[in-house]
C-alpha atoms as a PDB file:
ATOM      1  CA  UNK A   1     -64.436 228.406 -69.043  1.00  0.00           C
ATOM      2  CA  UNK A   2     -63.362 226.503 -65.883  1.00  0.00           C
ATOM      3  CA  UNK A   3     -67.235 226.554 -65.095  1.00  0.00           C
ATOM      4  CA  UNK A   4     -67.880 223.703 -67.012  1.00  0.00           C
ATOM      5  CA  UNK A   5     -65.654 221.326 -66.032  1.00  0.00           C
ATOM      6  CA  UNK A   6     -65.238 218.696 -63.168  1.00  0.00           C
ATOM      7  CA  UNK A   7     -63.976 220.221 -60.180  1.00  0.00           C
ATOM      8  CA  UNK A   8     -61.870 217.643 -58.192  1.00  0.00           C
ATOM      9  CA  UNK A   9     -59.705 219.599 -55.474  1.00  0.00           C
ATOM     10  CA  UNK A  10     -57.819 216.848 -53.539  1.00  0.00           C
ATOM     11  CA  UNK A  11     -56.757 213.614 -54.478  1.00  0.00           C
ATOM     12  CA  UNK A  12     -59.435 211.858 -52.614  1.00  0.00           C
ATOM     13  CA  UNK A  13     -62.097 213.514 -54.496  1.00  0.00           C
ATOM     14  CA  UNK A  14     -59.812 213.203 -57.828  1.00  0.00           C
ATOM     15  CA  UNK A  15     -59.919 209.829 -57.596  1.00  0.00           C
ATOM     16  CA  UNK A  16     -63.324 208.831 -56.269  1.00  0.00           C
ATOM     17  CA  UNK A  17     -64.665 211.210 -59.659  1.00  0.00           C
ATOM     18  CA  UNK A  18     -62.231 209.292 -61.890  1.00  0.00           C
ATOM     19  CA  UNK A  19     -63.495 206.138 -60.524  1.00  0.00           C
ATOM     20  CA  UNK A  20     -66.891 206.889 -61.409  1.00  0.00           C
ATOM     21  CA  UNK A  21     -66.056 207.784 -64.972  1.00  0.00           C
ATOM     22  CA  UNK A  22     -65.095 205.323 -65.508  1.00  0.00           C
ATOM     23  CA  UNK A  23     -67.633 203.096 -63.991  1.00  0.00           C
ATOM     24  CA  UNK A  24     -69.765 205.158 -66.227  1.00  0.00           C
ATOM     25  CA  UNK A  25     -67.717 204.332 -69.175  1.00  0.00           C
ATOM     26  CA  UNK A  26     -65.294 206.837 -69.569  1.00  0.00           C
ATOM     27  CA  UNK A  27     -61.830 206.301 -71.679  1.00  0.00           C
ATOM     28  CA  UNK A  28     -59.705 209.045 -70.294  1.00  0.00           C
ATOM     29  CA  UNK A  29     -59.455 212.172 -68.299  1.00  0.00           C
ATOM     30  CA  UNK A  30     -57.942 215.884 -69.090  1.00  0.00           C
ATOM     31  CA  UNK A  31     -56.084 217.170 -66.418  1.00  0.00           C
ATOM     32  CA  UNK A  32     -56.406 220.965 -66.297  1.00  0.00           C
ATOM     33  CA  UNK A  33     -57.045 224.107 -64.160  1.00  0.00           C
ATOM     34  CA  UNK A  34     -55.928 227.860 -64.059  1.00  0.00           C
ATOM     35  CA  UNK A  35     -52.097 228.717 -63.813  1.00  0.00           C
ATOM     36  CA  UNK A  36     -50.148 230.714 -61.274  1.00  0.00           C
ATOM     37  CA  UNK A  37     -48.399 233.933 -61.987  1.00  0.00           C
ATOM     38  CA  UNK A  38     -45.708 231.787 -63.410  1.00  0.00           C
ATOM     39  CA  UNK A  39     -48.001 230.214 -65.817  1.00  0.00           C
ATOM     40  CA  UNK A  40     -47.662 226.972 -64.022  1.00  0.00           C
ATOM     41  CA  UNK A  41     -50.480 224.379 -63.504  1.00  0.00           C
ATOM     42  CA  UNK A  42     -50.007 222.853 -59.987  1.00  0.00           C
ATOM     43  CA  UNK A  43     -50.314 219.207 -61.611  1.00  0.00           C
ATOM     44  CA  UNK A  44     -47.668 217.673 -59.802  1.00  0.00           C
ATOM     45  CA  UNK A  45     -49.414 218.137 -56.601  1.00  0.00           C
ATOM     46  CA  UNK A  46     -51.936 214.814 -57.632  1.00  0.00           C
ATOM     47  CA  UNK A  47     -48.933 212.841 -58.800  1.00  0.00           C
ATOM     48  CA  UNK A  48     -50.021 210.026 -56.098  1.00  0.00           C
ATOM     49  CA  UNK A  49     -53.779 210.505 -57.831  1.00  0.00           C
ATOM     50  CA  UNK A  50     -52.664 210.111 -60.891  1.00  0.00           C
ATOM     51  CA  UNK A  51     -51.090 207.162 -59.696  1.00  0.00           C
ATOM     52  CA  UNK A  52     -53.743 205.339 -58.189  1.00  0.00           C
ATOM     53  CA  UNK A  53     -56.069 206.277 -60.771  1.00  0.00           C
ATOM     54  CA  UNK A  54     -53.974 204.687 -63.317  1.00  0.00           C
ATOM     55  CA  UNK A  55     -53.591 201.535 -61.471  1.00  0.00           C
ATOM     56  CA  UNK A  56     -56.936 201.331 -60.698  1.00  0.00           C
ATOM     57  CA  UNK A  57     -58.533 201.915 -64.246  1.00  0.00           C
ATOM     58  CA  UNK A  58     -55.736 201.959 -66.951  1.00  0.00           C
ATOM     59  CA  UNK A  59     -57.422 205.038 -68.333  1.00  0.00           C
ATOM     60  CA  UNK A  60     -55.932 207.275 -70.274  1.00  0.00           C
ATOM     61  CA  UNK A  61     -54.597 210.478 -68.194  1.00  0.00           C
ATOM     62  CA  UNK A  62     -53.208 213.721 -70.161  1.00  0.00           C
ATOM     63  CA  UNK A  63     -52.530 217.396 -68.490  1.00  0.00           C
ATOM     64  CA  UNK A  64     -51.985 220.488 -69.227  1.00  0.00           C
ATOM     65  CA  UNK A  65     -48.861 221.762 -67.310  1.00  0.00           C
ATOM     66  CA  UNK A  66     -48.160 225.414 -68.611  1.00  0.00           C
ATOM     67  CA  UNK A  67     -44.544 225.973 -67.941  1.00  0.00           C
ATOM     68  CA  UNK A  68     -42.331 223.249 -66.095  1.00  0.00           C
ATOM     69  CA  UNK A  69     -39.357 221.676 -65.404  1.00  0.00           C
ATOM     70  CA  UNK A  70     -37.606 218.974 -65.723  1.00  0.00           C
ATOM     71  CA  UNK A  71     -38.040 217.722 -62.009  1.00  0.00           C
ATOM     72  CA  UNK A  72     -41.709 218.079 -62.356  1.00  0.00           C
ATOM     73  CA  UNK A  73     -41.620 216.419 -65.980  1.00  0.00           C
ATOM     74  CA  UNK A  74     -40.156 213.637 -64.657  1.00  0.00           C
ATOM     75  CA  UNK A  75     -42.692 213.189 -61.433  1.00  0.00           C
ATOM     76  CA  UNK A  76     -45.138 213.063 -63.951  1.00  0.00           C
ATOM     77  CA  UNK A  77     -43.652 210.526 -66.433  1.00  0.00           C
ATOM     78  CA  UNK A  78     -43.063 208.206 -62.759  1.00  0.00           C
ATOM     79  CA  UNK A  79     -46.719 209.299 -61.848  1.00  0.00           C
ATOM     80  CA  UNK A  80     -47.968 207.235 -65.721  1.00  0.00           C
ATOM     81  CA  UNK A  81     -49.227 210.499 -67.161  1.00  0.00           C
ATOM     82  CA  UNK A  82     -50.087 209.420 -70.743  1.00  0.00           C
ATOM     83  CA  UNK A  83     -48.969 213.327 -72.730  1.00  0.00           C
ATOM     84  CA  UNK A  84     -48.938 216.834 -72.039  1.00  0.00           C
ATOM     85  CA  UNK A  85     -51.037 219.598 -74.082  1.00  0.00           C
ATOM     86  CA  UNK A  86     -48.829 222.688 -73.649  1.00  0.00           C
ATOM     87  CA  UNK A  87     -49.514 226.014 -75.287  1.00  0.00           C
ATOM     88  CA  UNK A  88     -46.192 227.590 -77.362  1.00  0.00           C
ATOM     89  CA  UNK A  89     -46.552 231.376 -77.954  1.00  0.00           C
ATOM     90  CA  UNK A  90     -44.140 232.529 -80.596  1.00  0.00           C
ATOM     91  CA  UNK A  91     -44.450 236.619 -79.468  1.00  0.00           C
ATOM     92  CA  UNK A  92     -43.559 237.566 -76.041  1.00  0.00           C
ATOM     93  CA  UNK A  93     -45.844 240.795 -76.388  1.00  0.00           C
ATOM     94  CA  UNK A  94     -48.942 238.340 -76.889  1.00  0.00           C
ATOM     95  CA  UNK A  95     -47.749 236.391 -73.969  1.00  0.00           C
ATOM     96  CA  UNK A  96     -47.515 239.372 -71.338  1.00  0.00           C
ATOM     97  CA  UNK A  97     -50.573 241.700 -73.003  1.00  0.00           C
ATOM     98  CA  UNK A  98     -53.141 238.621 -73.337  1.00  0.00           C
ATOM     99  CA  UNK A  99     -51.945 236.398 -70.168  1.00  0.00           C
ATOM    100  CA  UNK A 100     -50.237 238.784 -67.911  1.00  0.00           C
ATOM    101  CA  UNK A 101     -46.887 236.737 -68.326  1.00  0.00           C
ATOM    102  CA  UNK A 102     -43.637 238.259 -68.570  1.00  0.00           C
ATOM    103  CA  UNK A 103     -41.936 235.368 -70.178  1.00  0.00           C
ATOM    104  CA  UNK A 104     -39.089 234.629 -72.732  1.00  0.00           C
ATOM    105  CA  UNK A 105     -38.902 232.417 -75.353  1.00  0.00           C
ATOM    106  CA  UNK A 106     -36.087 230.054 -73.651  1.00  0.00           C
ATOM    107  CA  UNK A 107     -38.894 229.564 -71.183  1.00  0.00           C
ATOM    108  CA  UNK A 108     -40.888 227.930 -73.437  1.00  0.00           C
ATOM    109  CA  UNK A 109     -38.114 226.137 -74.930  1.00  0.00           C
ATOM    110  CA  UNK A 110     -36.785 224.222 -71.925  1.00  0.00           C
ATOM    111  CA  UNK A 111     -40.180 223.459 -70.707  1.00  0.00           C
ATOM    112  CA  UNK A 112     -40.451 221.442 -74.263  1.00  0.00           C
ATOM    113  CA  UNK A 113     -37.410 220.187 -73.639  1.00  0.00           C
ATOM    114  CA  UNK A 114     -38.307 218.893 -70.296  1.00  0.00           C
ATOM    115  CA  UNK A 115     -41.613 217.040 -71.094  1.00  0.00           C
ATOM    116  CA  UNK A 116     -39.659 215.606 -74.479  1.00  0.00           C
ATOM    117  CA  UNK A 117     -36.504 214.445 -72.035  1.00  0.00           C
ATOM    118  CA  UNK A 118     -39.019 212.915 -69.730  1.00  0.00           C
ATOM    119  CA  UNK A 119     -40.458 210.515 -72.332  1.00  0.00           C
ATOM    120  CA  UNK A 120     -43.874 211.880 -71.932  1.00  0.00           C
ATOM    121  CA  UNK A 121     -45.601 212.531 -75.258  1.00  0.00           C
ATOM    122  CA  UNK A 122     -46.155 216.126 -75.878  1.00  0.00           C
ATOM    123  CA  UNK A 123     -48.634 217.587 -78.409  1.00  0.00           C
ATOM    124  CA  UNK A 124     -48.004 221.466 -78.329  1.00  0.00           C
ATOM    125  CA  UNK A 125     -50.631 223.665 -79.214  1.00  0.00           C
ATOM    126  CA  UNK A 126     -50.778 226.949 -81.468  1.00  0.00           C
ATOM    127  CA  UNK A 127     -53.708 229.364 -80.926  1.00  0.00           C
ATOM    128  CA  UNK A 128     -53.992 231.650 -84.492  1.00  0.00           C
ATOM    129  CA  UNK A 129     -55.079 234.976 -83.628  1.00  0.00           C
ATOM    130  CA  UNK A 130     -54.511 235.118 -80.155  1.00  0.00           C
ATOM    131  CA  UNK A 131     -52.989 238.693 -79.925  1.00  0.00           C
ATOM    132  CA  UNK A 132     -56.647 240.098 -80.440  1.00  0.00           C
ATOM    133  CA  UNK A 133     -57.645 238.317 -83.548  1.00  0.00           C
ATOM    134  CA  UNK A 134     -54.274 239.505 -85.414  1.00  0.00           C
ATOM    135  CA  UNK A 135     -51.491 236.972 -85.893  1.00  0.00           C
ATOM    136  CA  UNK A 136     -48.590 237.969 -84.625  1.00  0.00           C
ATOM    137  CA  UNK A 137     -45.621 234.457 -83.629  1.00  0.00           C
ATOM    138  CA  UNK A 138     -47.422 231.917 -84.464  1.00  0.00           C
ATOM    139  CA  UNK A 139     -45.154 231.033 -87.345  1.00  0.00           C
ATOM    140  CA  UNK A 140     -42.452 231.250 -84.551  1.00  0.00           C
ATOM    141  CA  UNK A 141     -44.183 229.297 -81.932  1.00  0.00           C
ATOM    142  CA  UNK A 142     -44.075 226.070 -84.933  1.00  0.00           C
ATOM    143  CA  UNK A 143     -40.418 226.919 -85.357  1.00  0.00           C
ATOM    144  CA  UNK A 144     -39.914 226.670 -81.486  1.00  0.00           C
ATOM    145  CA  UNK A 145     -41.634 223.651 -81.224  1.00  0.00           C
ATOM    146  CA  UNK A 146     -39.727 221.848 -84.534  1.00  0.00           C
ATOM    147  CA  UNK A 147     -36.929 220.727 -81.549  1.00  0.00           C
ATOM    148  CA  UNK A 148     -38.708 218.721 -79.810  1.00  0.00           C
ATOM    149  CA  UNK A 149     -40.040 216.080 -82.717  1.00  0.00           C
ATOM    150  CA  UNK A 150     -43.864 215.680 -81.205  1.00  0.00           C
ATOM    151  CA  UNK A 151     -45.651 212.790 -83.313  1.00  0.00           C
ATOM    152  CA  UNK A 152     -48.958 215.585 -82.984  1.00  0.00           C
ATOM    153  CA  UNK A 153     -49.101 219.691 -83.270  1.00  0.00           C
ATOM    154  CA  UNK A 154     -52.641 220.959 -82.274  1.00  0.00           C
ATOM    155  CA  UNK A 155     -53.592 224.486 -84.133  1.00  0.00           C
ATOM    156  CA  UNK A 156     -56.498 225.843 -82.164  1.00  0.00           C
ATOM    157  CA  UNK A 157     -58.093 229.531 -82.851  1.00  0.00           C
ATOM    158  CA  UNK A 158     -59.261 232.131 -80.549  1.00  0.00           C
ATOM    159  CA  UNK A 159     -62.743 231.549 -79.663  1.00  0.00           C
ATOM    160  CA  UNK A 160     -64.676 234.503 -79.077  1.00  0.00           C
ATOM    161  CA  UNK A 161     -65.624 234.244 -75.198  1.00  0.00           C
ATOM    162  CA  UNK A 162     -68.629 236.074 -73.885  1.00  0.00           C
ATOM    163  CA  UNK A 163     -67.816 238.606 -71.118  1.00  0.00           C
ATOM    164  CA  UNK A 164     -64.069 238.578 -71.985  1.00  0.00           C
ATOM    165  CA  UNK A 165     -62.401 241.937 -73.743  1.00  0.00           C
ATOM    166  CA  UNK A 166     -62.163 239.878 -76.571  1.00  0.00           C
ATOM    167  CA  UNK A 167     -65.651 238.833 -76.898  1.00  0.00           C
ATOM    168  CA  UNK A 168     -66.629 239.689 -80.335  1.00  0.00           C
ATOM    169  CA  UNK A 169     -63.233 238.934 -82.138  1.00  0.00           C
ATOM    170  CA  UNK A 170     -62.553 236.309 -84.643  1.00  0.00           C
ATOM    171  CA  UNK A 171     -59.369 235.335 -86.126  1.00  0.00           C
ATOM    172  CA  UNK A 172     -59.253 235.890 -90.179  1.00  0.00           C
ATOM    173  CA  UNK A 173     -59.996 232.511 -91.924  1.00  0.00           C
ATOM    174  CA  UNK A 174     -57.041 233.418 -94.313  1.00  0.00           C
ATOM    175  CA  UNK A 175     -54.711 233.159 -91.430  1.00  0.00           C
ATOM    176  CA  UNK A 176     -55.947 229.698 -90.359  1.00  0.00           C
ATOM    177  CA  UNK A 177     -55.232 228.951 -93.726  1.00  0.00           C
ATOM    178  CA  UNK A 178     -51.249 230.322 -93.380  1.00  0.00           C
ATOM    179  CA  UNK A 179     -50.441 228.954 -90.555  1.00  0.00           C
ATOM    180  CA  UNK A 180     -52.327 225.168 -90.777  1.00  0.00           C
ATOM    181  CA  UNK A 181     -49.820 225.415 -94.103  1.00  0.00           C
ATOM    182  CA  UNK A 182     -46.845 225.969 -92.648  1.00  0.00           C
ATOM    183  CA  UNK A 183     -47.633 223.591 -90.066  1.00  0.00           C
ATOM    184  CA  UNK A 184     -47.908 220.448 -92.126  1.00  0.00           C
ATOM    185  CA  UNK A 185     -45.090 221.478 -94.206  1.00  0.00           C
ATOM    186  CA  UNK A 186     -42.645 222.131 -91.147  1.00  0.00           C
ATOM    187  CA  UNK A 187     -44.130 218.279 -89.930  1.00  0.00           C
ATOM    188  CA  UNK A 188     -44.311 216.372 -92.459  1.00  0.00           C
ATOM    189  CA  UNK A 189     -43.680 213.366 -89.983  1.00  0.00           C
ATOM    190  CA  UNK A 190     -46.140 214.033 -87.726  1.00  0.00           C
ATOM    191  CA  UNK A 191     -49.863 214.555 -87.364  1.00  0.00           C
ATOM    192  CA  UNK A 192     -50.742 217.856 -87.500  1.00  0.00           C
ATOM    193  CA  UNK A 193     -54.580 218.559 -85.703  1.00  0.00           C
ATOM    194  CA  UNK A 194     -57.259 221.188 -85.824  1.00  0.00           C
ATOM    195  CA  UNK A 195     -58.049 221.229 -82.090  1.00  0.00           C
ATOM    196  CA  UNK A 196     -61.692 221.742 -80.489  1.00  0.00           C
ATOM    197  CA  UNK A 197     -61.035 225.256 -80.220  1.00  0.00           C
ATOM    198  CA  UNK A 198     -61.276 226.933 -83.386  1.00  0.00           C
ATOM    199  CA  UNK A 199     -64.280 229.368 -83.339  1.00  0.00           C
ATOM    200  CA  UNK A 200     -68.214 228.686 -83.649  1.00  0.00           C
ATOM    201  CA  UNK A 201     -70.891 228.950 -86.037  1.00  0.00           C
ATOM    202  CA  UNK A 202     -70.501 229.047 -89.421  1.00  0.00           C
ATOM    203  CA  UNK A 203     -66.746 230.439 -88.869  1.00  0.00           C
ATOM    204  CA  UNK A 204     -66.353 226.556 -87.044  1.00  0.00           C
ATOM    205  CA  UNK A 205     -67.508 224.490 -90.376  1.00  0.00           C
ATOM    206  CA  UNK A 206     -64.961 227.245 -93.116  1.00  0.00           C
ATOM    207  CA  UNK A 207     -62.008 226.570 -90.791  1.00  0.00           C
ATOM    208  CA  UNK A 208     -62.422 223.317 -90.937  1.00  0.00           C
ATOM    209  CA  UNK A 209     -62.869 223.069 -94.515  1.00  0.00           C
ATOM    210  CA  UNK A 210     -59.883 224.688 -94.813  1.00  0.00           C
ATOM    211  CA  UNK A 211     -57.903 222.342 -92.658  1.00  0.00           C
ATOM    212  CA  UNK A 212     -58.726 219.632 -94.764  1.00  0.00           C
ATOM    213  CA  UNK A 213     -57.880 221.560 -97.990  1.00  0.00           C
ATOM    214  CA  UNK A 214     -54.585 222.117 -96.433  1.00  0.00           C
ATOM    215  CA  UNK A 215     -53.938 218.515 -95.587  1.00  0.00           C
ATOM    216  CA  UNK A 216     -54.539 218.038 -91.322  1.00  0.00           C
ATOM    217  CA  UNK A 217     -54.629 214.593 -90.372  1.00  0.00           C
ATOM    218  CA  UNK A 218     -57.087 214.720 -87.908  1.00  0.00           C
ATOM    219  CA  UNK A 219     -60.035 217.772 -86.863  1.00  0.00           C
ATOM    220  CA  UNK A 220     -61.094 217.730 -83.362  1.00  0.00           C
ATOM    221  CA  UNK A 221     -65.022 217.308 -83.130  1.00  0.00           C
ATOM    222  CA  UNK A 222     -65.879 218.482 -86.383  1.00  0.00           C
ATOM    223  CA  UNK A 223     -69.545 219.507 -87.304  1.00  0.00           C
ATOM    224  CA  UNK A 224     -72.024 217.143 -89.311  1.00  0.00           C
ATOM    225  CA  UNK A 225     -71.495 219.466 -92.785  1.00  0.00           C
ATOM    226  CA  UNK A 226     -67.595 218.696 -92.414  1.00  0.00           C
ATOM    227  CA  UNK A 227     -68.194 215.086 -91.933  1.00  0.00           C
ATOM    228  CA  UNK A 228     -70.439 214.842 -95.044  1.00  0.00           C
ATOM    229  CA  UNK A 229     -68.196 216.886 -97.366  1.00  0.00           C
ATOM    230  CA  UNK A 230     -65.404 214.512 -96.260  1.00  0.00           C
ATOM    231  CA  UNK A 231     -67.435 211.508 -96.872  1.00  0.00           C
ATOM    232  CA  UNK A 232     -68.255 213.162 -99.895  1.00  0.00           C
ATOM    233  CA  UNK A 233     -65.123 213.861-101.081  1.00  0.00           C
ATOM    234  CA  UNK A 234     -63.122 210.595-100.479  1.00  0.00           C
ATOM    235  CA  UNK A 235     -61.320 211.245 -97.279  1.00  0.00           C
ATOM    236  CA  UNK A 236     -61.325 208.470 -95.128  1.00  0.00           C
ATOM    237  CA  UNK A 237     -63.203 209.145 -91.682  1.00  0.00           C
ATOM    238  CA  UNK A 238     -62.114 207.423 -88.676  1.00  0.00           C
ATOM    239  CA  UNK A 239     -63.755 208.696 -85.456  1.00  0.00           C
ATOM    240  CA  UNK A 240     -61.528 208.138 -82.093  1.00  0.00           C
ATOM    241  CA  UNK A 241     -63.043 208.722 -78.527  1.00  0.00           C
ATOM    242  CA  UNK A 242     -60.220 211.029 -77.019  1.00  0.00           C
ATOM    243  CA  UNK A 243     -57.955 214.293 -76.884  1.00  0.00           C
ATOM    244  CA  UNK A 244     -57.047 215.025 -79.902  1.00  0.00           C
ATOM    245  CA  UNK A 245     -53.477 215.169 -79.211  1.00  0.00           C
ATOM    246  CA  UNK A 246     -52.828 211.657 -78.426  1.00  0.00           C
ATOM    247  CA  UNK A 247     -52.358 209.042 -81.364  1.00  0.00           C
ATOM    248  CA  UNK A 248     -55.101 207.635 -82.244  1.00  0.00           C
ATOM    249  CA  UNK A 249     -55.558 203.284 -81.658  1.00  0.00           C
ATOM    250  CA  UNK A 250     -57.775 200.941 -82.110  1.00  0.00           C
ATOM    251  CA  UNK A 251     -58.516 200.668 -78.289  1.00  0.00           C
ATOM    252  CA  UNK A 252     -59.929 204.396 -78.800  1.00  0.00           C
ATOM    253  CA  UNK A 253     -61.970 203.887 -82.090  1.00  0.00           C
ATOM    254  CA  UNK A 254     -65.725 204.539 -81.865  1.00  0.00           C
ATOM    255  CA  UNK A 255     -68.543 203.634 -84.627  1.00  0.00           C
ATOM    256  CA  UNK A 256     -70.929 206.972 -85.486  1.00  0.00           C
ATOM    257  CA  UNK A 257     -73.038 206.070 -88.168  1.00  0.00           C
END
């Protein structure tokens, strides 16, 4: 999946590729990459990128971290980093049979801890049927992240990756349905978001439906039939130009007609 993004591997070329994005118009950047065996993403090692990047365009700047602590947190709230996408797995069998972690769940709770004590926003994701299509903590993984207070909870889905074991499996729509539920009743402050990954196909537009049947605030580039049964249907559709995890401003707001 790493294949189709921008590779920038120092902060010289970081920065020069963020300064042309935004030359070309560009509102924001995603900070990602593959983990080490500690689930860690090295972000902090571009903290003076991040930096100069923000000085030099004001553009929005997010990251996924995987696990980290509160040192790190903190470099990164210094640094300007705008939020923090982390992944919360609610089953520590899912966690060491589908990423090769051997992790607890106090692990994940101090690293929400640490972004939330940092001041950076944090929008914690939930993946439904990541244990091979069944669901298996993701109820927990909500409860887990109920500390913290995020203003956003992303619910992604497994997507069904070609040349992976788990190629050819889907997550059961009925389960989207149980745990987008739960979701916006254990939030009912916050925004709760169906993320960009949550299947393909025809499986992509039925999820979706039933995110707004369940009462999301927000669905990460939905497809044209969920746009028209929302206009249809009275929901009010404002489109925003960004992660889906970060509030959404006017400075963000885009016009599709």
């Amino acid at each position: 999946m790493l294949e189709s993004l921008i590779s920038a591997i120092t902060h010289h070329e970081l920065v020069e590729k963020a300064l042309v994005l935004h030359k070309n118009g560009s509102k924001g950047i995603l900070l990602t990459g593959g983990c080490d065996e500690r689930g860690r993403v090295p972000v902090c090692d571009i903290v003076p990128a991040i930096q100069e990047i923000k000085e030099k365009t004001g553009m929005l700047l997010i990251a996924h971290t995987g696990f980290i602590s509160r040192e790190d947190a903190s470099a990164l709230r210094v640094s300007g980093l705008d939020g923090i996408g982390f992944d919360v797995i609610g089953d520590m069998g899912t966690a060491k049979e589908v990423y090769g972690l051997s992790v607890s769940e106090m692990d994940y709770v101090e690293s929400l801890r640490a972004i939330r004590d940092s001041g950076i926003m944090i929008f914690p994701h939930v993946c439904v049927g990541l244990h091979f299509g069944e669901l298996r903590g993701e109820i927990r993984a909500l409860e887990m992240i109920r500390e913290v207070k995020p203003a956003t909870v992303i619910i992604t889905g497994l997507m069904p990756v070609s040349g992976t074991p788990m190629a050819h499996i889907k997550p059961r729509l009925s389960d989207f349905e149980k745990v987008i539920t739960k979701a916006v009743e254990m939030f009912p402050g916050a925004s709760v978001v169906l993320g960009c990954a949550h299947s393909s196909g025809k499986d992509r537009e039925m999820i979706e439906m039933i995110a707004m049947k369940c009462g999301v605030s927000g669905i990460a580039a939905p497809t044209v039939s969920t746009a028209g049964f929302a206009r249809e249907n009275g929901f009010e559709i404002n489109y925003y130009g960004m992660c889906c995890g970060l509030v959404p401003g006017e400075s963000t707001r885009i016009d599709v007609p």
